[in-house]
C-alpha atoms as a PDB file:
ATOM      1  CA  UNK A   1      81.438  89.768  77.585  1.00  0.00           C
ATOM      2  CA  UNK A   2      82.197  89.659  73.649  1.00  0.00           C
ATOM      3  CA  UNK A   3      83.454  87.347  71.540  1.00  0.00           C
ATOM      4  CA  UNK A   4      86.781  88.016  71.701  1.00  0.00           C
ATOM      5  CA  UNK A   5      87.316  89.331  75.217  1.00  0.00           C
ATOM      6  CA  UNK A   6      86.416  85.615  75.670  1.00  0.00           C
ATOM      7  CA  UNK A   7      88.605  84.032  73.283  1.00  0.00           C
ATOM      8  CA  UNK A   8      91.475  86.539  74.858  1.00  0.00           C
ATOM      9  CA  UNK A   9      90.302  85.333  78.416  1.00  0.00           C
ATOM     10  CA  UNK A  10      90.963  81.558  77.092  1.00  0.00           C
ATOM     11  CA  UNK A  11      93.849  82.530  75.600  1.00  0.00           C
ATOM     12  CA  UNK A  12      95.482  84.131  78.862  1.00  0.00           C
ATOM     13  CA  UNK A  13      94.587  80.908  80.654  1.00  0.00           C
ATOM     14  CA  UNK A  14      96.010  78.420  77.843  1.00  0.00           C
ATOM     15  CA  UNK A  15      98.965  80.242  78.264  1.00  0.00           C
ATOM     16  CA  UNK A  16      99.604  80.297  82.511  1.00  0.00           C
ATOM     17  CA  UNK A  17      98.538  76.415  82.540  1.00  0.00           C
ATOM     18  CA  UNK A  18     101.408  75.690  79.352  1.00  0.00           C
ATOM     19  CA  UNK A  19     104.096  78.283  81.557  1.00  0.00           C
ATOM     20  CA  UNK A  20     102.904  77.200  84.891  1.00  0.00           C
ATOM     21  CA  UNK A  21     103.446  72.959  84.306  1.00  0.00           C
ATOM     22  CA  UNK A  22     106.644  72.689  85.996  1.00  0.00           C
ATOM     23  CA  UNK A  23     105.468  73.544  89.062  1.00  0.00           C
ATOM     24  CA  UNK A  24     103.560  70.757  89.154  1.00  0.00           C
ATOM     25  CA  UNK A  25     106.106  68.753  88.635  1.00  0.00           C
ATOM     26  CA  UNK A  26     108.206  70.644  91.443  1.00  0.00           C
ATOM     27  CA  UNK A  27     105.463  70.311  93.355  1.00  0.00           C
ATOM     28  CA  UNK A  28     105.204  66.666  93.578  1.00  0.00           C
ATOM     29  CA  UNK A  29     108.913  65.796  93.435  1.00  0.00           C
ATOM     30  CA  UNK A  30     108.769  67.680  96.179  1.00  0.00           C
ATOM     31  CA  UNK A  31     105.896  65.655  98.247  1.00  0.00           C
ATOM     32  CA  UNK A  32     107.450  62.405  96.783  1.00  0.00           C
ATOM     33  CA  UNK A  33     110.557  62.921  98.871  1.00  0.00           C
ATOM     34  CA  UNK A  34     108.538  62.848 102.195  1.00  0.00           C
ATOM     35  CA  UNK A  35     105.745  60.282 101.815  1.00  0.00           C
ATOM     36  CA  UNK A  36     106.055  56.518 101.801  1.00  0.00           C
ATOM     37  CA  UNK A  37     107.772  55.240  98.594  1.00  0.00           C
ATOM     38  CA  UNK A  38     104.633  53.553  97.245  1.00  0.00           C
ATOM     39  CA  UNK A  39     102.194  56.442  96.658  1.00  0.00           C
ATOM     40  CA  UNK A  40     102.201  57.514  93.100  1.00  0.00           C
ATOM     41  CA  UNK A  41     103.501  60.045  91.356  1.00  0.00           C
ATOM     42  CA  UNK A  42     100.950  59.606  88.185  1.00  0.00           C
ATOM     43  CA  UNK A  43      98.264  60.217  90.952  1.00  0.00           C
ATOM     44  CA  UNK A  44      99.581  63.142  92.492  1.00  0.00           C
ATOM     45  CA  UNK A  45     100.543  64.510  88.963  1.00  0.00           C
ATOM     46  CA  UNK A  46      97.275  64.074  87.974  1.00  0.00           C
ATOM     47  CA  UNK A  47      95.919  65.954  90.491  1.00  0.00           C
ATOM     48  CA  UNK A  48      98.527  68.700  90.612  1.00  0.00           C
ATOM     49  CA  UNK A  49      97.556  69.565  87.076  1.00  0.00           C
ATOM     50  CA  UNK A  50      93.671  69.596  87.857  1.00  0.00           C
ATOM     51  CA  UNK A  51      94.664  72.294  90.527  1.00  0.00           C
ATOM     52  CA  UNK A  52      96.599  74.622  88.416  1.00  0.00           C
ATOM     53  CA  UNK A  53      94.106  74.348  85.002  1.00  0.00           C
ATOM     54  CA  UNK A  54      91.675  75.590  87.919  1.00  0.00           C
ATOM     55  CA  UNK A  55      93.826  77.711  89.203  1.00  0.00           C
ATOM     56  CA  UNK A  56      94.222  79.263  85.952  1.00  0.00           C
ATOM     57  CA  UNK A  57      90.747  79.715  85.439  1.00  0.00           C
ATOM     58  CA  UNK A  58      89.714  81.767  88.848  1.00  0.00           C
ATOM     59  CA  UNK A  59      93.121  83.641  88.582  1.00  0.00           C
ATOM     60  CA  UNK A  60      92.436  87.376  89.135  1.00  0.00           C
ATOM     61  CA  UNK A  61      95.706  89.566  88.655  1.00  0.00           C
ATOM     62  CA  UNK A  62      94.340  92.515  90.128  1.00  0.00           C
ATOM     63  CA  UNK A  63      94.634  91.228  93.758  1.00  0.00           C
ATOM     64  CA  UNK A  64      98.655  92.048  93.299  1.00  0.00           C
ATOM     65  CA  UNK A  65      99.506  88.120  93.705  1.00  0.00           C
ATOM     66  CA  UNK A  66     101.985  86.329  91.267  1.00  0.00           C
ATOM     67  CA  UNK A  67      99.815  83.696  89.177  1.00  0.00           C
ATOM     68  CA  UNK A  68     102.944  81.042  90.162  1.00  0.00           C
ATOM     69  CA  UNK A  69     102.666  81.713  93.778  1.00  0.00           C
ATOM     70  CA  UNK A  70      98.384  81.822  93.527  1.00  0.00           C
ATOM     71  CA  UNK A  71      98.604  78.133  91.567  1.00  0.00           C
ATOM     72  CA  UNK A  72     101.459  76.388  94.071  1.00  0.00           C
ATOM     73  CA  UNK A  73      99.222  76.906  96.933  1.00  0.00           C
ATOM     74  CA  UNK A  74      96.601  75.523  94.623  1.00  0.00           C
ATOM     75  CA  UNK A  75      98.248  72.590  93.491  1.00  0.00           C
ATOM     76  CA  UNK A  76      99.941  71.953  97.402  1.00  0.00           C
ATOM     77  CA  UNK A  77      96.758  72.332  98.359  1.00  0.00           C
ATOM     78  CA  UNK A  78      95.305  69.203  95.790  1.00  0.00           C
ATOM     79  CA  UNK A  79      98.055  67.045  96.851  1.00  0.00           C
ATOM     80  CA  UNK A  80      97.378  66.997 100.189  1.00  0.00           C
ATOM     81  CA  UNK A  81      93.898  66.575  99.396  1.00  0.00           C
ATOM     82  CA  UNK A  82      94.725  63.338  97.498  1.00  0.00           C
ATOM     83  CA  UNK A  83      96.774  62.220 100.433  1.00  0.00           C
ATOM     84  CA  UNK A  84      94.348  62.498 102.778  1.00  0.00           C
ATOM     85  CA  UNK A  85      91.817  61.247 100.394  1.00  0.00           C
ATOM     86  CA  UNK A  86      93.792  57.727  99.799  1.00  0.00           C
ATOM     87  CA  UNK A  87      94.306  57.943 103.578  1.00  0.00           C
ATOM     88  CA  UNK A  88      97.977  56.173 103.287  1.00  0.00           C
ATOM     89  CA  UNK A  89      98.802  56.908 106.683  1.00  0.00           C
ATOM     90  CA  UNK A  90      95.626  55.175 108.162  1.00  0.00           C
ATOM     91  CA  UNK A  91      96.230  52.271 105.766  1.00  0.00           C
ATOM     92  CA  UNK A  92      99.921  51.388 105.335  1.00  0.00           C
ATOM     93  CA  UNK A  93     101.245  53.281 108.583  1.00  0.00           C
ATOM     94  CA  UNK A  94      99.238  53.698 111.253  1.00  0.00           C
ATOM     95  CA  UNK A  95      98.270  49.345 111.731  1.00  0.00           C
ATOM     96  CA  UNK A  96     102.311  48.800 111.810  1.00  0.00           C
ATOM     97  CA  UNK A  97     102.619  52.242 114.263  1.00  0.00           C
ATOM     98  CA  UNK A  98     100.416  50.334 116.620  1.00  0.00           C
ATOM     99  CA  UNK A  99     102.468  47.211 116.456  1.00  0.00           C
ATOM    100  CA  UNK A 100     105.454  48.999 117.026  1.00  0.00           C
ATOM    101  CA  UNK A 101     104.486  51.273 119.922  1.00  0.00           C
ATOM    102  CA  UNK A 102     103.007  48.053 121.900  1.00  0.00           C
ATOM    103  CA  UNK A 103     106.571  46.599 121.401  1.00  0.00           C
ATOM    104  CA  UNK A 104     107.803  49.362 122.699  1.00  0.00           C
ATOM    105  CA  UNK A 105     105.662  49.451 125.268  1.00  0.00           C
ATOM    106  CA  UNK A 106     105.635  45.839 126.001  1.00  0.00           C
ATOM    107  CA  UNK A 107     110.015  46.041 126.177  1.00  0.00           C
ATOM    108  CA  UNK A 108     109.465  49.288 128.284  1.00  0.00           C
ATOM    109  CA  UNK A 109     107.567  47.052 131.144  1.00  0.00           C
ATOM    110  CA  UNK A 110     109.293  43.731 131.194  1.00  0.00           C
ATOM    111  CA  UNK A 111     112.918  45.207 131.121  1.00  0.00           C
ATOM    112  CA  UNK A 112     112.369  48.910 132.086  1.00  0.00           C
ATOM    113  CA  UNK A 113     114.465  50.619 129.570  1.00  0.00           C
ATOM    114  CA  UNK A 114     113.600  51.393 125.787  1.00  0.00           C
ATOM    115  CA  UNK A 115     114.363  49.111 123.353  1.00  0.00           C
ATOM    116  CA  UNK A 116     116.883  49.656 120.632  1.00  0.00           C
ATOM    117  CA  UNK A 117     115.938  49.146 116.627  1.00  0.00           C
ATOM    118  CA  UNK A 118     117.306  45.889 116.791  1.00  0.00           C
ATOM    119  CA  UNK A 119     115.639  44.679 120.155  1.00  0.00           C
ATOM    120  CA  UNK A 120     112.451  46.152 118.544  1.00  0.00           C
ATOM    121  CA  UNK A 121     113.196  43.923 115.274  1.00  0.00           C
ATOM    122  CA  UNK A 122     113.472  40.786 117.501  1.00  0.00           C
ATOM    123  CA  UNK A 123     110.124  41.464 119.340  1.00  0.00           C
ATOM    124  CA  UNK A 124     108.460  41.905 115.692  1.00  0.00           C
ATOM    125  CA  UNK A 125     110.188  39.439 113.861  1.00  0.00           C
ATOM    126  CA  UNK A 126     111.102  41.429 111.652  1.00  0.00           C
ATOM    127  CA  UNK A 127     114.590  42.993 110.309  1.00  0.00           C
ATOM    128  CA  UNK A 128     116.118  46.517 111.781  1.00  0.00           C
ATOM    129  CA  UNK A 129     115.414  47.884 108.107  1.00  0.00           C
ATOM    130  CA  UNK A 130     111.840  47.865 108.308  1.00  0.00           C
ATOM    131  CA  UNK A 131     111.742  49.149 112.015  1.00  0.00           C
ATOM    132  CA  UNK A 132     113.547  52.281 110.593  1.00  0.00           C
ATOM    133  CA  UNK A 133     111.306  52.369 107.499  1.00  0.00           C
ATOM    134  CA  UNK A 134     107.900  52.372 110.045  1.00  0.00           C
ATOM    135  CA  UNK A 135     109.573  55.461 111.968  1.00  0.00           C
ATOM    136  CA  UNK A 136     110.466  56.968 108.830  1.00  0.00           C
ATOM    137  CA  UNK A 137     106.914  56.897 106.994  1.00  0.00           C
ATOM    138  CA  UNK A 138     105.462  57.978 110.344  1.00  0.00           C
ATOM    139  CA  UNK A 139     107.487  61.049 110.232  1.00  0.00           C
ATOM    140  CA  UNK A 140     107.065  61.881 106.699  1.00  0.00           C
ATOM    141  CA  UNK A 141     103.038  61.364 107.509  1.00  0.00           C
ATOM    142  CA  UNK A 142     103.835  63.944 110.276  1.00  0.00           C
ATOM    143  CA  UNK A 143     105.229  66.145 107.368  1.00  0.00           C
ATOM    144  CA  UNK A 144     101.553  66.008 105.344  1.00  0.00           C
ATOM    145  CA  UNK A 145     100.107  66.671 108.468  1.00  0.00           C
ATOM    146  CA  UNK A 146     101.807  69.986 109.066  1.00  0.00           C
ATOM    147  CA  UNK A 147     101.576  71.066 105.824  1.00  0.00           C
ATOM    148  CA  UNK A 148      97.541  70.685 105.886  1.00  0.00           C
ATOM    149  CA  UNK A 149      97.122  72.732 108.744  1.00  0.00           C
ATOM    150  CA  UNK A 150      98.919  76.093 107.014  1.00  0.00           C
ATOM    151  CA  UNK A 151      97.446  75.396 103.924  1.00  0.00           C
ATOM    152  CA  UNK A 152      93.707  75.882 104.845  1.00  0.00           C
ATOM    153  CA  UNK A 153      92.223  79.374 103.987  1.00  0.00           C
ATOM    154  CA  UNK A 154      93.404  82.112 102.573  1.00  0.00           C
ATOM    155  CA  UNK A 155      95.576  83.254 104.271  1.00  0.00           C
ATOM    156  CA  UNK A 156      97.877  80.848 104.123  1.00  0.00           C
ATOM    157  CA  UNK A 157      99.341  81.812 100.670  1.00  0.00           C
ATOM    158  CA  UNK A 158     102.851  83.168 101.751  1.00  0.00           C
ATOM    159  CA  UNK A 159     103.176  80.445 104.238  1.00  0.00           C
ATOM    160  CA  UNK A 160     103.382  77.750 101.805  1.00  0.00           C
ATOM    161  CA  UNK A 161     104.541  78.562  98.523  1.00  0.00           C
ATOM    162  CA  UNK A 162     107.529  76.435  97.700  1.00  0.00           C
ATOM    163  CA  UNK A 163     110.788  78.009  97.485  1.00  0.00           C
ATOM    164  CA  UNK A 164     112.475  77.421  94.098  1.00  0.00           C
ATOM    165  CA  UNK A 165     116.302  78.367  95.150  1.00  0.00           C
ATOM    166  CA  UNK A 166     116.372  75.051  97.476  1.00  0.00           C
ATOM    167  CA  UNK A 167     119.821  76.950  99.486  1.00  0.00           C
ATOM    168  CA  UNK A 168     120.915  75.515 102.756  1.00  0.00           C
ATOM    169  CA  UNK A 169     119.703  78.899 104.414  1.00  0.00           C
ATOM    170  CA  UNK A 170     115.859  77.847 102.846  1.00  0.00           C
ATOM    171  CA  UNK A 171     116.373  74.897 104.185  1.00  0.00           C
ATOM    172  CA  UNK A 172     116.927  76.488 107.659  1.00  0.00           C
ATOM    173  CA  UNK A 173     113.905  79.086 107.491  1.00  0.00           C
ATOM    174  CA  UNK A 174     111.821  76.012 106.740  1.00  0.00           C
ATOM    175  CA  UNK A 175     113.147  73.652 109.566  1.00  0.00           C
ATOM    176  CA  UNK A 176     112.628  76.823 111.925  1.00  0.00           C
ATOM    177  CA  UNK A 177     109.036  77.203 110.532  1.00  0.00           C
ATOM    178  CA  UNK A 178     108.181  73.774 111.322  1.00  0.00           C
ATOM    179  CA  UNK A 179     110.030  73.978 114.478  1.00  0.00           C
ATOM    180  CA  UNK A 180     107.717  77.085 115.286  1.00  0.00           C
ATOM    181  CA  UNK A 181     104.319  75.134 114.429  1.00  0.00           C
ATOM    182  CA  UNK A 182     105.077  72.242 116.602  1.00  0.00           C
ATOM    183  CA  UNK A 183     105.963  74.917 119.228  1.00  0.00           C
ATOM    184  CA  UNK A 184     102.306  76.575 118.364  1.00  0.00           C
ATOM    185  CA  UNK A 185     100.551  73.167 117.968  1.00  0.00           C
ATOM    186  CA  UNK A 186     101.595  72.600 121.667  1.00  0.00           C
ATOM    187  CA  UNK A 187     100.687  76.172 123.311  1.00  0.00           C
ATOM    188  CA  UNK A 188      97.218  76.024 121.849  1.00  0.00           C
ATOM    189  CA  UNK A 189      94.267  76.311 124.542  1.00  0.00           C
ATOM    190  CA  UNK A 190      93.213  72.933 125.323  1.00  0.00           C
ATOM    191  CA  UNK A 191      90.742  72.122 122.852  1.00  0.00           C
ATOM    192  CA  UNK A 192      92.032  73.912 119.672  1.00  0.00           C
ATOM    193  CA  UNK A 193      95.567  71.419 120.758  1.00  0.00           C
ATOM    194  CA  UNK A 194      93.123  68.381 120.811  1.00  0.00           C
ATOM    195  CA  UNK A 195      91.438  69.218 117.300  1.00  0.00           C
ATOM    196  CA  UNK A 196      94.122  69.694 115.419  1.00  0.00           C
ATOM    197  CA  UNK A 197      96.275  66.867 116.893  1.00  0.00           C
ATOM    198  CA  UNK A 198      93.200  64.203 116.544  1.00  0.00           C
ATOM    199  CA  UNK A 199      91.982  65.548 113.069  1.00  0.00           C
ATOM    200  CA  UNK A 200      95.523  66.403 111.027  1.00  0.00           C
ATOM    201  CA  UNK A 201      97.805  64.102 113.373  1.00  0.00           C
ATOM    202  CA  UNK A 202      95.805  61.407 114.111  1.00  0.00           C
ATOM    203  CA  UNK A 203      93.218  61.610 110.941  1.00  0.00           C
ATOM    204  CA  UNK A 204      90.485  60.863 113.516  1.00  0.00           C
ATOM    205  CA  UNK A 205      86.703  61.938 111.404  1.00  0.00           C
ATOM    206  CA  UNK A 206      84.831  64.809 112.999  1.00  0.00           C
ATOM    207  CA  UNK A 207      82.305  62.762 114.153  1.00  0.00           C
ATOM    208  CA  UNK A 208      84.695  61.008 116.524  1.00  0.00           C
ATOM    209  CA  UNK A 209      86.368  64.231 118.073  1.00  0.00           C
ATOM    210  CA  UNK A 210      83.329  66.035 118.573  1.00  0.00           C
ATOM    211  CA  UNK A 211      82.082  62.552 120.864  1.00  0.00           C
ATOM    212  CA  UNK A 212      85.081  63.235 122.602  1.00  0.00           C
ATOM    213  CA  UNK A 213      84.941  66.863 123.089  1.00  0.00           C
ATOM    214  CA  UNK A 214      81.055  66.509 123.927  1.00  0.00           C
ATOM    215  CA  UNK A 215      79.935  68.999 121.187  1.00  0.00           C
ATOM    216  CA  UNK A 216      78.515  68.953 117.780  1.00  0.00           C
ATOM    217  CA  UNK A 217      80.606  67.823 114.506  1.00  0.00           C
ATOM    218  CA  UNK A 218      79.622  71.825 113.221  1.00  0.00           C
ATOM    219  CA  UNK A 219      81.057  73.057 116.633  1.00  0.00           C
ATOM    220  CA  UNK A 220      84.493  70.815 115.917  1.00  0.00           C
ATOM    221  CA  UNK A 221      84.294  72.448 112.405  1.00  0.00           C
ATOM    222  CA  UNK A 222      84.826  75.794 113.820  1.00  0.00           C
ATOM    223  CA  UNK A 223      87.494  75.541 116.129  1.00  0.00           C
ATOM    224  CA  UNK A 224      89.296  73.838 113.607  1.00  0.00           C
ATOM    225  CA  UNK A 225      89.197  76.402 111.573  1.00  0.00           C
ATOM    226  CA  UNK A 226      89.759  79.376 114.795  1.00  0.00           C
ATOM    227  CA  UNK A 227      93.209  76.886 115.487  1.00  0.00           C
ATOM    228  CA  UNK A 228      94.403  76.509 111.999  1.00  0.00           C
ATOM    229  CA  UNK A 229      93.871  80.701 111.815  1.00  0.00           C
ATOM    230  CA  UNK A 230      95.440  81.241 115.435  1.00  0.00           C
ATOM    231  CA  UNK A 231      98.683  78.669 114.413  1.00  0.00           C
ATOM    232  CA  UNK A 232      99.309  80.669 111.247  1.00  0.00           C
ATOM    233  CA  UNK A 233      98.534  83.970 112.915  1.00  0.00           C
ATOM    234  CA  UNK A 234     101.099  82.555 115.869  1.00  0.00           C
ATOM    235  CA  UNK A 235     103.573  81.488 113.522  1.00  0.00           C
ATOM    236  CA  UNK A 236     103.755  85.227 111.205  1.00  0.00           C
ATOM    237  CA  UNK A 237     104.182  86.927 114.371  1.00  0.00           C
ATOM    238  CA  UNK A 238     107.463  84.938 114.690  1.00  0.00           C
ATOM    239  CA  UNK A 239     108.507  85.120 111.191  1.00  0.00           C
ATOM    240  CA  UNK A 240     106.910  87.491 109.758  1.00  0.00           C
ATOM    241  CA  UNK A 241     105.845  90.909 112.311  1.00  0.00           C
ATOM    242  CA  UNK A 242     106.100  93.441 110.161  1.00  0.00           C
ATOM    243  CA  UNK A 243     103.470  91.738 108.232  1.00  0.00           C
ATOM    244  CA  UNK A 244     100.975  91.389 111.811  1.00  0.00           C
ATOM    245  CA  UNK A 245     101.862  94.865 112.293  1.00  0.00           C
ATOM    246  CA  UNK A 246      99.954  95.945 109.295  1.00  0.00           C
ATOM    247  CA  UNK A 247      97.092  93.843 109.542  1.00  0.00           C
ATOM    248  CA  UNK A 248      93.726  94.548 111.384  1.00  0.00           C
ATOM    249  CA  UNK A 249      93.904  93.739 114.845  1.00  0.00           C
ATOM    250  CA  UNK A 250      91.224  93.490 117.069  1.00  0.00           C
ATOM    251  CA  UNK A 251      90.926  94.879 120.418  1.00  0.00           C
ATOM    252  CA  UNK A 252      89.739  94.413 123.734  1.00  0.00           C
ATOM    253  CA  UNK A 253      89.963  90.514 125.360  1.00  0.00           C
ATOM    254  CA  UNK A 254      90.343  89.117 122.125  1.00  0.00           C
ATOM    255  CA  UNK A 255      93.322  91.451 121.341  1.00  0.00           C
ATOM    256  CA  UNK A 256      94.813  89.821 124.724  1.00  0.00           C
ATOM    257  CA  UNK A 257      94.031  86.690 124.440  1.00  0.00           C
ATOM    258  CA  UNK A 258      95.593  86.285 120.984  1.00  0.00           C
ATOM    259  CA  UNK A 259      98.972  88.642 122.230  1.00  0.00           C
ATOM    260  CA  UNK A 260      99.048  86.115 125.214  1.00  0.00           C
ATOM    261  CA  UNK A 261      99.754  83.154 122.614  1.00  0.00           C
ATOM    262  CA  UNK A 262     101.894  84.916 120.265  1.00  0.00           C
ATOM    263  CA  UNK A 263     103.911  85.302 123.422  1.00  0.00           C
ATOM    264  CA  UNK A 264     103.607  81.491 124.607  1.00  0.00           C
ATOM    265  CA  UNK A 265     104.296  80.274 121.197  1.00  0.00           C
ATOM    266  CA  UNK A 266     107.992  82.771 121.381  1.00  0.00           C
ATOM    267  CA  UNK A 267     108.647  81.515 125.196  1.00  0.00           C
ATOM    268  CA  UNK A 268     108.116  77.861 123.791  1.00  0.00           C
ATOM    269  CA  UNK A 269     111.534  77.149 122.337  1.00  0.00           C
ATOM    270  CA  UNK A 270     114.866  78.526 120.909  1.00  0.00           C
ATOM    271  CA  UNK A 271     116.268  78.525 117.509  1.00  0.00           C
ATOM    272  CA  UNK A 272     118.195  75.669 118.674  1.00  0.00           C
ATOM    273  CA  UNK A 273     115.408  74.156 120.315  1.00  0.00           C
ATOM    274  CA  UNK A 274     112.869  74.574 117.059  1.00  0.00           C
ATOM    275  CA  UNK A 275     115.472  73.413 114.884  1.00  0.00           C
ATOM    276  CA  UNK A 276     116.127  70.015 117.128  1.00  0.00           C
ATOM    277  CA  UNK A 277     112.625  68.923 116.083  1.00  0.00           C
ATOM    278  CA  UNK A 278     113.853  68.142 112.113  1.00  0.00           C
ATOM    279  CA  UNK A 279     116.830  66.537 111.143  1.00  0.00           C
ATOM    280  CA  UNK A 280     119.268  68.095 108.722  1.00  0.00           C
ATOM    281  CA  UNK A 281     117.162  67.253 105.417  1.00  0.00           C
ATOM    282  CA  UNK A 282     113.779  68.940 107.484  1.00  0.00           C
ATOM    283  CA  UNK A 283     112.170  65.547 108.421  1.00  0.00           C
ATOM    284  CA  UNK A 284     110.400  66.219 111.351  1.00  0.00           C
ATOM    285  CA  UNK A 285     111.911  63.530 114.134  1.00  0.00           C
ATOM    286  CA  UNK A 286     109.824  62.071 116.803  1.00  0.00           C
ATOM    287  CA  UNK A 287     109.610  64.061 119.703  1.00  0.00           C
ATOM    288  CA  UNK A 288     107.657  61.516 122.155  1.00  0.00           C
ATOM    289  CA  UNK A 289     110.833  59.201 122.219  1.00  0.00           C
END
C-alpha cells in the first residue's frame, strides 16, 4: 500500500468516527433508560467510542452494509460487554432478588396467597418504593439479557441496529420482537432453553452449567452458540421470511428439525399475547408472577 492510499485510508476513518459520534451517544442514552440508575454513563461512553474508532478501522464498504448500521451493532455490542463485565446484575440485583423472592415465598406459605408491594415492604422492612425499584432493575437486567443473546455473531446485524425515528409503531415492532424471543427462548429443545436461561438470564459461568448439564465447558460453548443462531433464525422467520426464504437452507433432518421450531416458536403466542410480555414503554414485565 503507498503512502497516500494510507494517509487516504486514515483519512476515510477520521472522518466515519467524527460523523459517526452521535450514535454513541444514542446508543447509551438508550441503554441508560433500562439499567439501574447507578451505572455510568462516562463508562459506557467510553466504551461506546472504543467500539466505533474500531469499528471504523475494520469497516469494509464493499460488503453493501451502511458504516452507521456496521458501528451500532459494534458499539451495542461493547455496551453489553461492559455490562456484563461490571456484572451489575450479580452485584446490586440479584442479592436483593433473593431476598425478595424468599419473602415472597415465605408470605406464599404462611398465608397462601401472594403478597402485595406493601405486604412485601413489611416483611423486608423496607418502604413500597424500593420493592418496586428491585422489580424494576430486575426487569431492565432482563432487557441486557435479551439484547446479548441477538447480538452475538454475525448475523445478528439487522436484528439490532437501533431505530432512529423512535414512532409508537417502532415501539410496537420492538415490543413484538421481544415478545417473539421470550416465545423462542421457551420452545427451545431442552438444553439449548437451559443454556441460554442459566448463562444470559441467570449470568451463571460456563463452568457451572456444563456441571449441571454433565458435559464439558467447550461442549456448553457450542450449544450456546447453535441456540443464540436457532433464536435469531426462529425469530426472522417471524419477522422477517422473505429474508429466510433467500438464505441457504439445509436439508434433510436438520431442515425438519429447524422448520419444526420455526413452527413452535409461531404456535407459542399471539400478537396480543407477545405484546403482554412488555409494558407500554417495552420493559419486559415478569412473567413468573
Amino acid at each position: 500500500m503507498s503512502e497516500s492510499t494510507g494517509t487516504t485510508r486514515t483519512m476515510d476513518t477520521d472522518s466515519l468516527i467524527a460523523a459517526n459520534l452521535p450514535l454513541v451517544g444514542h446508543v447509551v442514552r438508550e441503554m441508560l433508560a433500562r439499567v439501574p440508575a447507578h451505572v455510568r454513563r462516562d463508562e459506557l461512553f467510553s466504551a461506546g467510542s472504543e467500539a466505533l474508532v474500531a469499528a471504523a478501522r475494520a469497516y469494509d464498504p464493499a460488503r453493501g452494509v451502511p458504516f452507521p448500521a456496521y458501528a451500532a451493532v459494534r458499539v451495542r455490542g461493547a455496551l453489553l460487554d461492559e455490562l456484563r463485565g461490571q456484572d451489575w446484575a450479580s452485584r446490586s440485583v440479584r442479592g436483593k432478588v433473593r431476598k425478595l423472592e424468599s419473602a415472597r415465598d415465605a408470605f406464599v406459605a404462611q398465608h397462601g396467597r401472594v403478597p402485595s408491594d406493601t405486604e412485601l415492604a413489611e416483611v423486608l422492612d423496607t418502604d413500597v418504593r424500593s420493592v418496586i425499584a428491585i422489580r424494576d432493575d430486575v426487569q431492565r437486567s432482563f432487557v441486557v439479557s435479551l439484547q446479548s443473546v441477538v447480538s452475538e455473531g454475525p448475523e445478528a446485524t439487522e436484528m439490532v441496529v437501533p431505530d432512529e425515528s423512535g414512532t409508537p409503531e417502532d415501539l410496537i415492532i420492538e415490543r413484538e420482537r421481544v415478545g417473539y424471543l421470550r416465545d423462542a427462548v421457551e420452545v427451545l429443545p431442552e438444553r439449548l432453553r437451559v443454556v441460554v436461561e442459566e448463562y444470559y438470564f441467570n449470568n451463571r459461568p460456563m463452568a457451572e452449567i456444563a456441571e449441571r448439564l454433565g458435559v464439558t465447558e467447550s461442549r456448553v460453548s457450542q450449544l450456546r452458540a447453535e441456540a443464540t443462531a436457532l433464536l435469531r433464525e426462529g425469530i426472522n422467520a417471524q419477522l422477517d421470511p422473505e429474508r429466510m426464504a433467500a438464505a441457504d437452507k439445509p436439508e434433510g433432518c436438520a431442515a425438519r428439525r429447524r422448520a419444526s421450531y420455526y413452527a413452535a416458536v409461531a404456535a407459542q403466542g399471539s400478537l396480543r399475547t407477545r405484546l403482554a410480555k412488555t409494558t407500554s414503554y417495552g420493559v419486559p414485565v415478569d412473567m413468573s408472577a
